[in-house]
PDB file of N, CA and C in Angstrom:
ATOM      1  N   UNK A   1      54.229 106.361 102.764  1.00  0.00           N
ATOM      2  CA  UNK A   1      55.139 107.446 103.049  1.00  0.00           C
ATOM      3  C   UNK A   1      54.573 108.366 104.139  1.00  0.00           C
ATOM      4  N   UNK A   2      53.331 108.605 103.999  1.00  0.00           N
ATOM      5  CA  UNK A   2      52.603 109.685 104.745  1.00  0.00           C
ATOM      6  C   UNK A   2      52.680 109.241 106.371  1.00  0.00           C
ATOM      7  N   UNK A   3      52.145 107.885 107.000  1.00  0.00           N
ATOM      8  CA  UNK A   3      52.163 107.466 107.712  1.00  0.00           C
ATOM      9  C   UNK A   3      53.387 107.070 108.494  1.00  0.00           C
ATOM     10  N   UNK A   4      54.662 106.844 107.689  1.00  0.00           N
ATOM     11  CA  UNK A   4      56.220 106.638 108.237  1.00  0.00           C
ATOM     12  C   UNK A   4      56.382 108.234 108.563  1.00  0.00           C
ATOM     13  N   UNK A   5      56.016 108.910 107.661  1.00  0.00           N
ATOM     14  CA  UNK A   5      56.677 110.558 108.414  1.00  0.00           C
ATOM     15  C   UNK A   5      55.928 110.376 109.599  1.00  0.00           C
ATOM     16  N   UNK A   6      54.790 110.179 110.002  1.00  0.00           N
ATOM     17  CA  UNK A   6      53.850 110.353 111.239  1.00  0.00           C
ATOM     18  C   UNK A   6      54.652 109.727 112.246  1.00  0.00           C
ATOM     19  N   UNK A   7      54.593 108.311 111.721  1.00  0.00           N
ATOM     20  CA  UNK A   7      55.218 107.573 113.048  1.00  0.00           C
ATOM     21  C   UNK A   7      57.133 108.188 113.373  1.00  0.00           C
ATOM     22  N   UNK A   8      57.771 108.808 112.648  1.00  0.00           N
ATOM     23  CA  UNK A   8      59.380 108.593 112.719  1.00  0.00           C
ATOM     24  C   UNK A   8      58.953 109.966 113.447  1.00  0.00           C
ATOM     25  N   UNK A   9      57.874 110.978 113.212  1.00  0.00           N
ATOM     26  CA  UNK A   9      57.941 112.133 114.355  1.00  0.00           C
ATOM     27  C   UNK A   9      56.779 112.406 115.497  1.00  0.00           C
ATOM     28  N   UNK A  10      56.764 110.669 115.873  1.00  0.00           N
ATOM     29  CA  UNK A  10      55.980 111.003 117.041  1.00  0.00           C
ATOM     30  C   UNK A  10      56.288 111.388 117.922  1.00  0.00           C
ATOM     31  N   UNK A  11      57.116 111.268 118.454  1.00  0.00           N
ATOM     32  CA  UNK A  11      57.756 112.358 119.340  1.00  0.00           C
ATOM     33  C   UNK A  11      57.576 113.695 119.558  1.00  0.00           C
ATOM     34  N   UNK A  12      57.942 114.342 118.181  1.00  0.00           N
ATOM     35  CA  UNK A  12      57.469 115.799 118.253  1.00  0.00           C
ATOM     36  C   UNK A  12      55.773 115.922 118.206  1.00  0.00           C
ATOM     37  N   UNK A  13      54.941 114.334 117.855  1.00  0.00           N
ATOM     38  CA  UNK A  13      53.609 115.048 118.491  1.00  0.00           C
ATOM     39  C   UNK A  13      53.219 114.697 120.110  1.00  0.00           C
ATOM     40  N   UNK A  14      53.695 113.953 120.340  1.00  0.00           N
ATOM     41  CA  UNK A  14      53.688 113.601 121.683  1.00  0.00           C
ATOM     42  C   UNK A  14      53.924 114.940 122.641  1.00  0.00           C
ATOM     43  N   UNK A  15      54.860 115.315 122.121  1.00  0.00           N
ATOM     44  CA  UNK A  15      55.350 116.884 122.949  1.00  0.00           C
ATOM     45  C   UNK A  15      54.496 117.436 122.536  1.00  0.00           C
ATOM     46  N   UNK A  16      53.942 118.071 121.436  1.00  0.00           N
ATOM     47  CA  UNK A  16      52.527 119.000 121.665  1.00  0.00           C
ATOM     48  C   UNK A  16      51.202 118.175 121.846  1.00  0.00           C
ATOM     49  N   UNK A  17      51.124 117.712 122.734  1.00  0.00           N
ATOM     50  CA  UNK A  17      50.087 116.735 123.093  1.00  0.00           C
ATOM     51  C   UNK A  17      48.804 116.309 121.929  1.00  0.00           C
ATOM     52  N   UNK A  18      49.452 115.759 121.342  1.00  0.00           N
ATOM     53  CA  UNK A  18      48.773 115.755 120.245  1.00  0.00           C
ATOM     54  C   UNK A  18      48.439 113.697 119.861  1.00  0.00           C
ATOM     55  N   UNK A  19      47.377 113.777 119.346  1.00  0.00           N
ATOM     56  CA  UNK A  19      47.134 111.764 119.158  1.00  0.00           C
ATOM     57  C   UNK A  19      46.621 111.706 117.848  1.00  0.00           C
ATOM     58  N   UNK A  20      47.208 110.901 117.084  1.00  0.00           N
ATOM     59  CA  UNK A  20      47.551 110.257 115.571  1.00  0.00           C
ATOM     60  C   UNK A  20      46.495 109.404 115.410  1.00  0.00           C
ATOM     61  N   UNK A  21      45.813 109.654 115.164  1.00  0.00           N
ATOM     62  CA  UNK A  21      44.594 108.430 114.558  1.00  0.00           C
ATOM     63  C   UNK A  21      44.886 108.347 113.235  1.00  0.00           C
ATOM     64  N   UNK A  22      45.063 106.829 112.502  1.00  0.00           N
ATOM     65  CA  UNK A  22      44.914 106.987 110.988  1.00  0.00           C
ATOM     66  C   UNK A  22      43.588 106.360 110.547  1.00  0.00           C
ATOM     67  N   UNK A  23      42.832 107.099 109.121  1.00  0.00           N
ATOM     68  CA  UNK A  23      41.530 106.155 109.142  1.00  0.00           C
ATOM     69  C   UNK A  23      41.539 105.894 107.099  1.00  0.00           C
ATOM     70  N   UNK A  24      41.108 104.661 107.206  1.00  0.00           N
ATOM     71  CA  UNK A  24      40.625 104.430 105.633  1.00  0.00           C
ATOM     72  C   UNK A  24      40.015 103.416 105.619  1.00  0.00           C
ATOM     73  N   UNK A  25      39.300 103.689 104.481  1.00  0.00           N
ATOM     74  CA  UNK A  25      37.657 102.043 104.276  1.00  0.00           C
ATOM     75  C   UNK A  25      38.863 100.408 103.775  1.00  0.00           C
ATOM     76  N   UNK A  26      40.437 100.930 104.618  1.00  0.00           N
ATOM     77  CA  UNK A  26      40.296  99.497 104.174  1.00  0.00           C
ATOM     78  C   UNK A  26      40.023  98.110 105.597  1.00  0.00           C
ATOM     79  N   UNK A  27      40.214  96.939 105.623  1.00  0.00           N
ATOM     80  CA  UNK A  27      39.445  95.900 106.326  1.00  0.00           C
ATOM     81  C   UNK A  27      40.262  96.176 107.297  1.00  0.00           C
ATOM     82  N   UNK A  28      39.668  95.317 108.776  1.00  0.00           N
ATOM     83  CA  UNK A  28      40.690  95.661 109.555  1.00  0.00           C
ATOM     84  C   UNK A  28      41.595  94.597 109.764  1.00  0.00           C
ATOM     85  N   UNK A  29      41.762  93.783 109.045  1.00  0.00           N
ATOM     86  CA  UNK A  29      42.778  92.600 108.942  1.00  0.00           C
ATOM     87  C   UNK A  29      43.652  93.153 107.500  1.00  0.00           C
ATOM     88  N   UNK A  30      43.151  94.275 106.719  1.00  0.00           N
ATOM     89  CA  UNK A  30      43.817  95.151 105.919  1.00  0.00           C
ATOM     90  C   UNK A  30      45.137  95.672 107.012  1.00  0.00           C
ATOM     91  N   UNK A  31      44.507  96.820 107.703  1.00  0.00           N
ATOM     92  CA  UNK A  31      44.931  97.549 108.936  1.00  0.00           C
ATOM     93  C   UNK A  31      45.854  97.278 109.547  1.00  0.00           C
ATOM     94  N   UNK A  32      45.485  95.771 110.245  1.00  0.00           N
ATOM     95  CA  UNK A  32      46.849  95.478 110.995  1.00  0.00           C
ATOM     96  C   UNK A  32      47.931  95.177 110.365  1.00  0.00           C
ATOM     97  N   UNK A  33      47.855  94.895 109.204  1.00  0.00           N
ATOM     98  CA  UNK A  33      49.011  94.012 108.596  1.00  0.00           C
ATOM     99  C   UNK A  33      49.813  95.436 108.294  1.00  0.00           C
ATOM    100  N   UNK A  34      49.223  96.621 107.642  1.00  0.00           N
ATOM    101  CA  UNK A  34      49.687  97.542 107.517  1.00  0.00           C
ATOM    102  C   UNK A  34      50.600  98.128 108.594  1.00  0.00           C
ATOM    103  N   UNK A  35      49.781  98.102 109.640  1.00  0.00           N
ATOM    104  CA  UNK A  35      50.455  98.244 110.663  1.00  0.00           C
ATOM    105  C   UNK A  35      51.693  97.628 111.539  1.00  0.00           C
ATOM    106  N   UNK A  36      51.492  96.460 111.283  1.00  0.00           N
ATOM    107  CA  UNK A  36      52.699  95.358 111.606  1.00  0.00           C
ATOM    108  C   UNK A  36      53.543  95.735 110.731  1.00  0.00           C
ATOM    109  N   UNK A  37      53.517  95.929 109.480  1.00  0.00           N
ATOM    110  CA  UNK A  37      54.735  96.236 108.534  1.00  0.00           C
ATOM    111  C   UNK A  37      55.412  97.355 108.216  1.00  0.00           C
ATOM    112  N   UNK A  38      54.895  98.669 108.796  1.00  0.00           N
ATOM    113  CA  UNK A  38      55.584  99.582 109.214  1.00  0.00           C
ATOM    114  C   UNK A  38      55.457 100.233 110.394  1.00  0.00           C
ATOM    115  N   UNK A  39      55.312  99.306 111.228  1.00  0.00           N
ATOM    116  CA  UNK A  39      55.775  99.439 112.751  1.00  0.00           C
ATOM    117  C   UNK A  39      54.982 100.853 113.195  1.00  0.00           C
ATOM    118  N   UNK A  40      54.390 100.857 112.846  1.00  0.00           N
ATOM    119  CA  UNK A  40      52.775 102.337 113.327  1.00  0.00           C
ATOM    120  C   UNK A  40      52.521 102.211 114.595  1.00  0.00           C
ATOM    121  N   UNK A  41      53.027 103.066 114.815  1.00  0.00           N
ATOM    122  CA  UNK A  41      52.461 103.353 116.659  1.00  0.00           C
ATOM    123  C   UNK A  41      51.188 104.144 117.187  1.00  0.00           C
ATOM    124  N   UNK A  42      50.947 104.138 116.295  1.00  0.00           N
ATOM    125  CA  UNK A  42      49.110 104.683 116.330  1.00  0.00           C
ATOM    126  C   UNK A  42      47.911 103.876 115.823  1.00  0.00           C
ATOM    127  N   UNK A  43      46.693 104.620 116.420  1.00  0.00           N
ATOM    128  CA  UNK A  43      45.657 103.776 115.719  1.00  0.00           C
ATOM    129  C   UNK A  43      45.267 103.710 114.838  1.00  0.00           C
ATOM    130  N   UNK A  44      44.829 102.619 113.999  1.00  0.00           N
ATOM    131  CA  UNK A  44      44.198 102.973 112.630  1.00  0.00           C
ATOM    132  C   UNK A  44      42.788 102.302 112.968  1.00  0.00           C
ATOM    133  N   UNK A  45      41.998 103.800 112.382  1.00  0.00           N
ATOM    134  CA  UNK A  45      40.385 103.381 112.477  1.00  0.00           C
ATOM    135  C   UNK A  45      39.935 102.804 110.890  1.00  0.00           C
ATOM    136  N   UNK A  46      39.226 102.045 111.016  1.00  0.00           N
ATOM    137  CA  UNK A  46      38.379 101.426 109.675  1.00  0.00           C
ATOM    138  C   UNK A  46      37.065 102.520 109.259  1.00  0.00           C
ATOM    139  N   UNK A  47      36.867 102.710 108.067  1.00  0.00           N
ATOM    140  CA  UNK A  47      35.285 103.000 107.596  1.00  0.00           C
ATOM    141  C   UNK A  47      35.498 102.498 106.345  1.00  0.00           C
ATOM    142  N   UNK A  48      34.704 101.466 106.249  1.00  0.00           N
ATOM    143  CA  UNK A  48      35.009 100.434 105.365  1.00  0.00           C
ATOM    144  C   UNK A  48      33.547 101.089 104.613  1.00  0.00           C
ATOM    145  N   UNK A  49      32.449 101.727 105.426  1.00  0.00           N
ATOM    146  CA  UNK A  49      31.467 102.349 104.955  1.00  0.00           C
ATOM    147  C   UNK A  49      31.507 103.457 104.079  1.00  0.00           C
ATOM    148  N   UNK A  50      32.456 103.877 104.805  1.00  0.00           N
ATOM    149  CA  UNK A  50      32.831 105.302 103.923  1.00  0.00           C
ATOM    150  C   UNK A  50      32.091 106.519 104.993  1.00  0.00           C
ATOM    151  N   UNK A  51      31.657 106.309 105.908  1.00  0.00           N
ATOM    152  CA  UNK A  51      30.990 107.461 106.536  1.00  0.00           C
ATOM    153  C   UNK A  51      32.026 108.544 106.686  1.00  0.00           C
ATOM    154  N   UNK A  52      32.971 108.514 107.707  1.00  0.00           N
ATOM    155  CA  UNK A  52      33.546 109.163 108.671  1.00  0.00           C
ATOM    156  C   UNK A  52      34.175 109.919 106.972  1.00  0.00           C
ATOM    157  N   UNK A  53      34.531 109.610 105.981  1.00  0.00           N
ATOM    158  CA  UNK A  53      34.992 110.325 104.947  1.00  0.00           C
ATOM    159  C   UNK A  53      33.734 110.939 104.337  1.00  0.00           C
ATOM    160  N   UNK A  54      32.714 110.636 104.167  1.00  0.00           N
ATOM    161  CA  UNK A  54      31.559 111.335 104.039  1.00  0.00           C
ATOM    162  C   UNK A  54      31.379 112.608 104.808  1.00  0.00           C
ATOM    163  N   UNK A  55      31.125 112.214 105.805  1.00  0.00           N
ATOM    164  CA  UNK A  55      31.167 113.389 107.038  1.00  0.00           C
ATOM    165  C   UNK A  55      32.268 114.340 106.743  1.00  0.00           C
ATOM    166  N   UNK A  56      33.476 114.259 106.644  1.00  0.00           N
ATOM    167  CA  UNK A  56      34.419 115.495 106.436  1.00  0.00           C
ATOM    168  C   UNK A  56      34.706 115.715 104.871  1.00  0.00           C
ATOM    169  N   UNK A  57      34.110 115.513 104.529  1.00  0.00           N
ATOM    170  CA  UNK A  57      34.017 115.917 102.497  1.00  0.00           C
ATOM    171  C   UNK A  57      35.270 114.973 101.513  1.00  0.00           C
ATOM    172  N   UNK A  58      35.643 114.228 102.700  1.00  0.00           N
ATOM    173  CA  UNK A  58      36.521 113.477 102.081  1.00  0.00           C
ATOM    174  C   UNK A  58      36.956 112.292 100.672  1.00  0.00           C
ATOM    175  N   UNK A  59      35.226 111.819 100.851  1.00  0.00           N
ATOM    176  CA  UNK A  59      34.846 110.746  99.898  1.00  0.00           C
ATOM    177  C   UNK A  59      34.332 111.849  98.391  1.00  0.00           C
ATOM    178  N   UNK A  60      34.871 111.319  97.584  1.00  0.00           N
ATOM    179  CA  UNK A  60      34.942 112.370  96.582  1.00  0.00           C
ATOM    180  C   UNK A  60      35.339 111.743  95.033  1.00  0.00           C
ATOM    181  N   UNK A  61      34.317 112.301  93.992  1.00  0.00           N
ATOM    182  CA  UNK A  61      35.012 111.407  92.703  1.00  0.00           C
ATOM    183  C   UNK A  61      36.091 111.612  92.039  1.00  0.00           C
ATOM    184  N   UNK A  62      36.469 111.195  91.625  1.00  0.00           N
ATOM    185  CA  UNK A  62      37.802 110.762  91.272  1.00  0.00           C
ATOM    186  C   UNK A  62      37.801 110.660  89.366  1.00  0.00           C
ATOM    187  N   UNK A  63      38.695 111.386  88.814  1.00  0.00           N
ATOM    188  CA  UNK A  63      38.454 110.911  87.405  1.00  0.00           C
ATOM    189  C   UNK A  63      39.904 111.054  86.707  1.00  0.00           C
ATOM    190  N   UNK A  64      40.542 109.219  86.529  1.00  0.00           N
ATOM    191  CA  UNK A  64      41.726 108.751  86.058  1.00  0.00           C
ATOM    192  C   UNK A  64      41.415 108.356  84.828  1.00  0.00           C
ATOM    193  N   UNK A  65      42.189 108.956  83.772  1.00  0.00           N
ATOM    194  CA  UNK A  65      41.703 108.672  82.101  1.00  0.00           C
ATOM    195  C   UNK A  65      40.368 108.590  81.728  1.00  0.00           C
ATOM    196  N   UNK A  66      39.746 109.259  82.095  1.00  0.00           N
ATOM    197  CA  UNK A  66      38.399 109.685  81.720  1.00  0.00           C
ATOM    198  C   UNK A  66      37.262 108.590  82.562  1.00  0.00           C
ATOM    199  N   UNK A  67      37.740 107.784  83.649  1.00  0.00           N
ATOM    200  CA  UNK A  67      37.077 107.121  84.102  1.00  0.00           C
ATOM    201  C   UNK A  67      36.462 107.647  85.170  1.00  0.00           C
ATOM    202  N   UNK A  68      35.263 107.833  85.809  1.00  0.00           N
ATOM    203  CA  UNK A  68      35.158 108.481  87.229  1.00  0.00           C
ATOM    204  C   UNK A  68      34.436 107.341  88.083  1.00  0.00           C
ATOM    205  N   UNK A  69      35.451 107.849  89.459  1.00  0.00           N
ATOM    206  CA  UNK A  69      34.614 106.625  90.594  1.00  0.00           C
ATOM    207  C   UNK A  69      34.734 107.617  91.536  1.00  0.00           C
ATOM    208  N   UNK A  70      33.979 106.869  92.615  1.00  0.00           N
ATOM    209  CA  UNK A  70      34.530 107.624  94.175  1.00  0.00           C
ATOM    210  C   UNK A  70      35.367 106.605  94.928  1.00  0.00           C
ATOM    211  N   UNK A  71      36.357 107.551  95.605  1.00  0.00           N
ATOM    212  CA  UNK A  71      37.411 107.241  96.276  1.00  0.00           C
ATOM    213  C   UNK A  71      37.644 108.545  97.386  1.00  0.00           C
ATOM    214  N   UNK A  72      38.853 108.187  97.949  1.00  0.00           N
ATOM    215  CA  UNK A  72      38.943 108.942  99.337  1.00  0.00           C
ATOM    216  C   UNK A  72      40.236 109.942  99.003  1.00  0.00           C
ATOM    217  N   UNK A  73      39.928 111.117  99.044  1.00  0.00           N
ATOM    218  CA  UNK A  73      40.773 112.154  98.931  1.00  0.00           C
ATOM    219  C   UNK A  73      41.550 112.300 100.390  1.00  0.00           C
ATOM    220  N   UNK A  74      43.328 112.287 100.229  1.00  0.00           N
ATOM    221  CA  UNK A  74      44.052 112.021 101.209  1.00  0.00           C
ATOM    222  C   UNK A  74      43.159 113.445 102.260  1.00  0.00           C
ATOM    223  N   UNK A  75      43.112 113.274 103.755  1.00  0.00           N
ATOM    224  CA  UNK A  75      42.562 114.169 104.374  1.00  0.00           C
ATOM    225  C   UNK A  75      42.861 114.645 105.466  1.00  0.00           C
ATOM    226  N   UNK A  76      43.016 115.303 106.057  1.00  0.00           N
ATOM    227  CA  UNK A  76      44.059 115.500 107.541  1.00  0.00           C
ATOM    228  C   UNK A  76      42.728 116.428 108.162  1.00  0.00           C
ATOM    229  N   UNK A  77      42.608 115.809 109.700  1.00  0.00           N
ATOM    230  CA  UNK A  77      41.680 117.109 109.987  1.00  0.00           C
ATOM    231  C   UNK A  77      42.645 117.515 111.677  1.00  0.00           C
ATOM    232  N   UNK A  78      42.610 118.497 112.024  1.00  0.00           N
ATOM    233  CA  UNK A  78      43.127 118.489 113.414  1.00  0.00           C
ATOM    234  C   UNK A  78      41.634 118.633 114.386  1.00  0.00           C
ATOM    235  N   UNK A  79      41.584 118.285 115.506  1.00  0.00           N
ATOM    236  CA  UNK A  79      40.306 118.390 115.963  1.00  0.00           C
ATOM    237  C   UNK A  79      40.951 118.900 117.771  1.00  0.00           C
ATOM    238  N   UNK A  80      40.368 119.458 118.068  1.00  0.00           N
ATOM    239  CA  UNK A  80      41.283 120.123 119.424  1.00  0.00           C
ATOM    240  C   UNK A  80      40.504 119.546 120.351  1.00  0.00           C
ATOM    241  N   UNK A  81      41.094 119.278 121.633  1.00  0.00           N
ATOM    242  CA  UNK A  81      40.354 118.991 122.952  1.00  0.00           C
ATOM    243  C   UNK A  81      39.052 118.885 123.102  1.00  0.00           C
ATOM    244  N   UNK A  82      38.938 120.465 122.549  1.00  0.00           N
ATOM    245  CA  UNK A  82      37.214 120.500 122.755  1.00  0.00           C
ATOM    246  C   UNK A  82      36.194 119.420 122.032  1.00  0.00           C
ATOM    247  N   UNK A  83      37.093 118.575 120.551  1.00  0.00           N
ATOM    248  CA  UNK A  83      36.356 118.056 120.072  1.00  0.00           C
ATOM    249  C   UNK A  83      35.603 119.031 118.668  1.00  0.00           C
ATOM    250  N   UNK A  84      36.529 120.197 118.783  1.00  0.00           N
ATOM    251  CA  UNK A  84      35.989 120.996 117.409  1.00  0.00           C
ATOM    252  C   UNK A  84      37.005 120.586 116.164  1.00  0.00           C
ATOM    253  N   UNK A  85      36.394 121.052 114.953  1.00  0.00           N
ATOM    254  CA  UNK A  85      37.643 120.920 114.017  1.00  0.00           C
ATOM    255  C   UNK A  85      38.650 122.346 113.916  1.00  0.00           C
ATOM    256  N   UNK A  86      39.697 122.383 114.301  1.00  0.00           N
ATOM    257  CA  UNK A  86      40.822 123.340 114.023  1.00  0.00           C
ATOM    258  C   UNK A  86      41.009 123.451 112.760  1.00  0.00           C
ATOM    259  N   UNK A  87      41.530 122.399 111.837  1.00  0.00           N
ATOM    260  CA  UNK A  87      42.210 123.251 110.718  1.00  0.00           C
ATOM    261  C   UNK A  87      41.868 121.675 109.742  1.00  0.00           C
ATOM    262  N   UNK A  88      41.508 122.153 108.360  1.00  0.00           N
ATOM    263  CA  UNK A  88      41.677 120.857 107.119  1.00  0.00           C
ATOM    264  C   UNK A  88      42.130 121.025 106.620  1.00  0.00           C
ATOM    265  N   UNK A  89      42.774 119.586 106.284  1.00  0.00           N
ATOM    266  CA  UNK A  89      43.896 119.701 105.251  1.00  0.00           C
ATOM    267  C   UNK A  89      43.429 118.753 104.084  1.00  0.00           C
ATOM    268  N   UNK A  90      43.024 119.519 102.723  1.00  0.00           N
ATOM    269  CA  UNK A  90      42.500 118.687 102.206  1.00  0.00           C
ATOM    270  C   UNK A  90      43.337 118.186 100.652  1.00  0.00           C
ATOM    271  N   UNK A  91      43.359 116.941 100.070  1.00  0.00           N
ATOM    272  CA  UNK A  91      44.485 116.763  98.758  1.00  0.00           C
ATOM    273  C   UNK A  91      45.256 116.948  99.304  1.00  0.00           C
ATOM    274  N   UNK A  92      45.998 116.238 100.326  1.00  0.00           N
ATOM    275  CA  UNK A  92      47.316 116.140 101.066  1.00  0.00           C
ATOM    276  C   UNK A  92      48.578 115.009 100.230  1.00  0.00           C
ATOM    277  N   UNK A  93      49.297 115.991  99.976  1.00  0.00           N
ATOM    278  CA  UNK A  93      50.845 115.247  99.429  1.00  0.00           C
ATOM    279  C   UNK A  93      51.358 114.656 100.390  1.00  0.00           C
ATOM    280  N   UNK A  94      51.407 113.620 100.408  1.00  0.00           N
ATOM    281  CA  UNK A  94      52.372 112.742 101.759  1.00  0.00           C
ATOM    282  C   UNK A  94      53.921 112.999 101.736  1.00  0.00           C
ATOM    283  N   UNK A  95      54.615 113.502 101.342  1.00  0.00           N
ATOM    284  CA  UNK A  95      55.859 113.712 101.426  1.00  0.00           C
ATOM    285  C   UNK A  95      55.501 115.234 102.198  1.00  0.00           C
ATOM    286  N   UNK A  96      56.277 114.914 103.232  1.00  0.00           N
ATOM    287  CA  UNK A  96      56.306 116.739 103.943  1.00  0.00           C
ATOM    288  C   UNK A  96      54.957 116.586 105.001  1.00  0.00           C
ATOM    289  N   UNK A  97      53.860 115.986 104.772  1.00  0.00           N
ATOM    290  CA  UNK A  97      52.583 116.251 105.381  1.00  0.00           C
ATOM    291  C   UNK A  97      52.968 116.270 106.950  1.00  0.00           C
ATOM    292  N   UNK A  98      53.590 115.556 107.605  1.00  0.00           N
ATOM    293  CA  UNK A  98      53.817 115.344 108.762  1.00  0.00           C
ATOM    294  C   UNK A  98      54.288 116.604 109.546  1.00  0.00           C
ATOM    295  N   UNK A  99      55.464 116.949 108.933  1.00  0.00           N
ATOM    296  CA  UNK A  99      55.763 118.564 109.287  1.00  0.00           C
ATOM    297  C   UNK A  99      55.108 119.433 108.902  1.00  0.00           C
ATOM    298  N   UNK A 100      54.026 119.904 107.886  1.00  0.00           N
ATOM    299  CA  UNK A 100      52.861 120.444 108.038  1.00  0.00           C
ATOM    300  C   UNK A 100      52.110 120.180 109.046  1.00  0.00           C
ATOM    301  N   UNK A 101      51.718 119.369 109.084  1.00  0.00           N
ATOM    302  CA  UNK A 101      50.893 119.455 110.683  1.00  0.00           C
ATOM    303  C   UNK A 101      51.515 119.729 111.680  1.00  0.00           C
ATOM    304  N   UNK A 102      52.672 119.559 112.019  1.00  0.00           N
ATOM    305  CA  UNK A 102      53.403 119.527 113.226  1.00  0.00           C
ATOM    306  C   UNK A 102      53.399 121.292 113.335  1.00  0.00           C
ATOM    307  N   UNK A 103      53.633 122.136 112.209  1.00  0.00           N
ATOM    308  CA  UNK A 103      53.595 123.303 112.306  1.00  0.00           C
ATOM    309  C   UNK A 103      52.170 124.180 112.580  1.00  0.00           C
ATOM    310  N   UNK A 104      51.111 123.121 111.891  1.00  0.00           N
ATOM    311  CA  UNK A 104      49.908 123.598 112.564  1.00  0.00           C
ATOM    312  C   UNK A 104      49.705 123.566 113.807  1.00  0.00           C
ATOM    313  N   UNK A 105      49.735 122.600 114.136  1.00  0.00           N
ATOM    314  CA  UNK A 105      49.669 122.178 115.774  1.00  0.00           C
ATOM    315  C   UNK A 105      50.519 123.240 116.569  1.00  0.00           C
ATOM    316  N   UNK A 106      51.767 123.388 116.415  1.00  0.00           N
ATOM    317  CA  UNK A 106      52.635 124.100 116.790  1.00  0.00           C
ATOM    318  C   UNK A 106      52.018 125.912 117.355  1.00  0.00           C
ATOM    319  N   UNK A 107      51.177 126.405 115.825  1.00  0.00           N
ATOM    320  CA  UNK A 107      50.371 127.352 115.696  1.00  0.00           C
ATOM    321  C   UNK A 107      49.199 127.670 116.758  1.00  0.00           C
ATOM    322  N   UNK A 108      48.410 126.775 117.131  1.00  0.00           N
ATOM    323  CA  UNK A 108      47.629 126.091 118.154  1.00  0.00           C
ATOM    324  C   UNK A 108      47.558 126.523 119.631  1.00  0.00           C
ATOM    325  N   UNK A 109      48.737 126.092 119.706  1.00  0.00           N
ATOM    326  CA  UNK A 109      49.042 125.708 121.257  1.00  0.00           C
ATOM    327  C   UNK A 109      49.556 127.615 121.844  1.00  0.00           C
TER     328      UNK A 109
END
């Protein structure tokens, strides 16, 4: 869901010059297929390691019926030109997320 809102309003990120990277530890023959099947017009990066979710506090335990593991907490980061981080979005609901950001970004510029 999260990723169809992204792609159905690229447009409106395109106009605030803005670029869609998607990333998760799954394979990258995971990735494409994902990608082939809902027609994603952006990139999807792999960390199959788990770093790049490490690095932004993303990788995080998880506890479903009293079980705990680690897994990847949905994560949005905006990162501006400069290469700094602008704004996190962290425990992101995928319904709506897209126009949340679009309004951050919006904020931004």
């Amino acid at each position: 869901m999260e990723a169809c809102e992204f792609r159905d309003a690229i447009s409106d990120f395109q106009d605030l010059d803005a670029v869609i990277l998607g990333i998760s530890g799954d394979t990258v023959q995971a990735q494409a297929k994902f990608k082939r099947k809902y027609n994603l017009p952006f990139a999807l990066l792999c960390d199959t390691e788990h770093r790049a979710a490490e690095a932004c506090g993303a990788w995080v335990e998880k506890n479903m019926y009293g079980k705990k593991s680690m897994g990847i907490a949905r994560t949005t980061l905006l990162i501006g030109k400069d290469g700094r981080v602008r704004n996190i979005f962290r425990n992101v609901r995928a319904a709506g997320h897209a126009e949340q950001v679009k309004q951050a970004l919006a904020a931004l510029a």
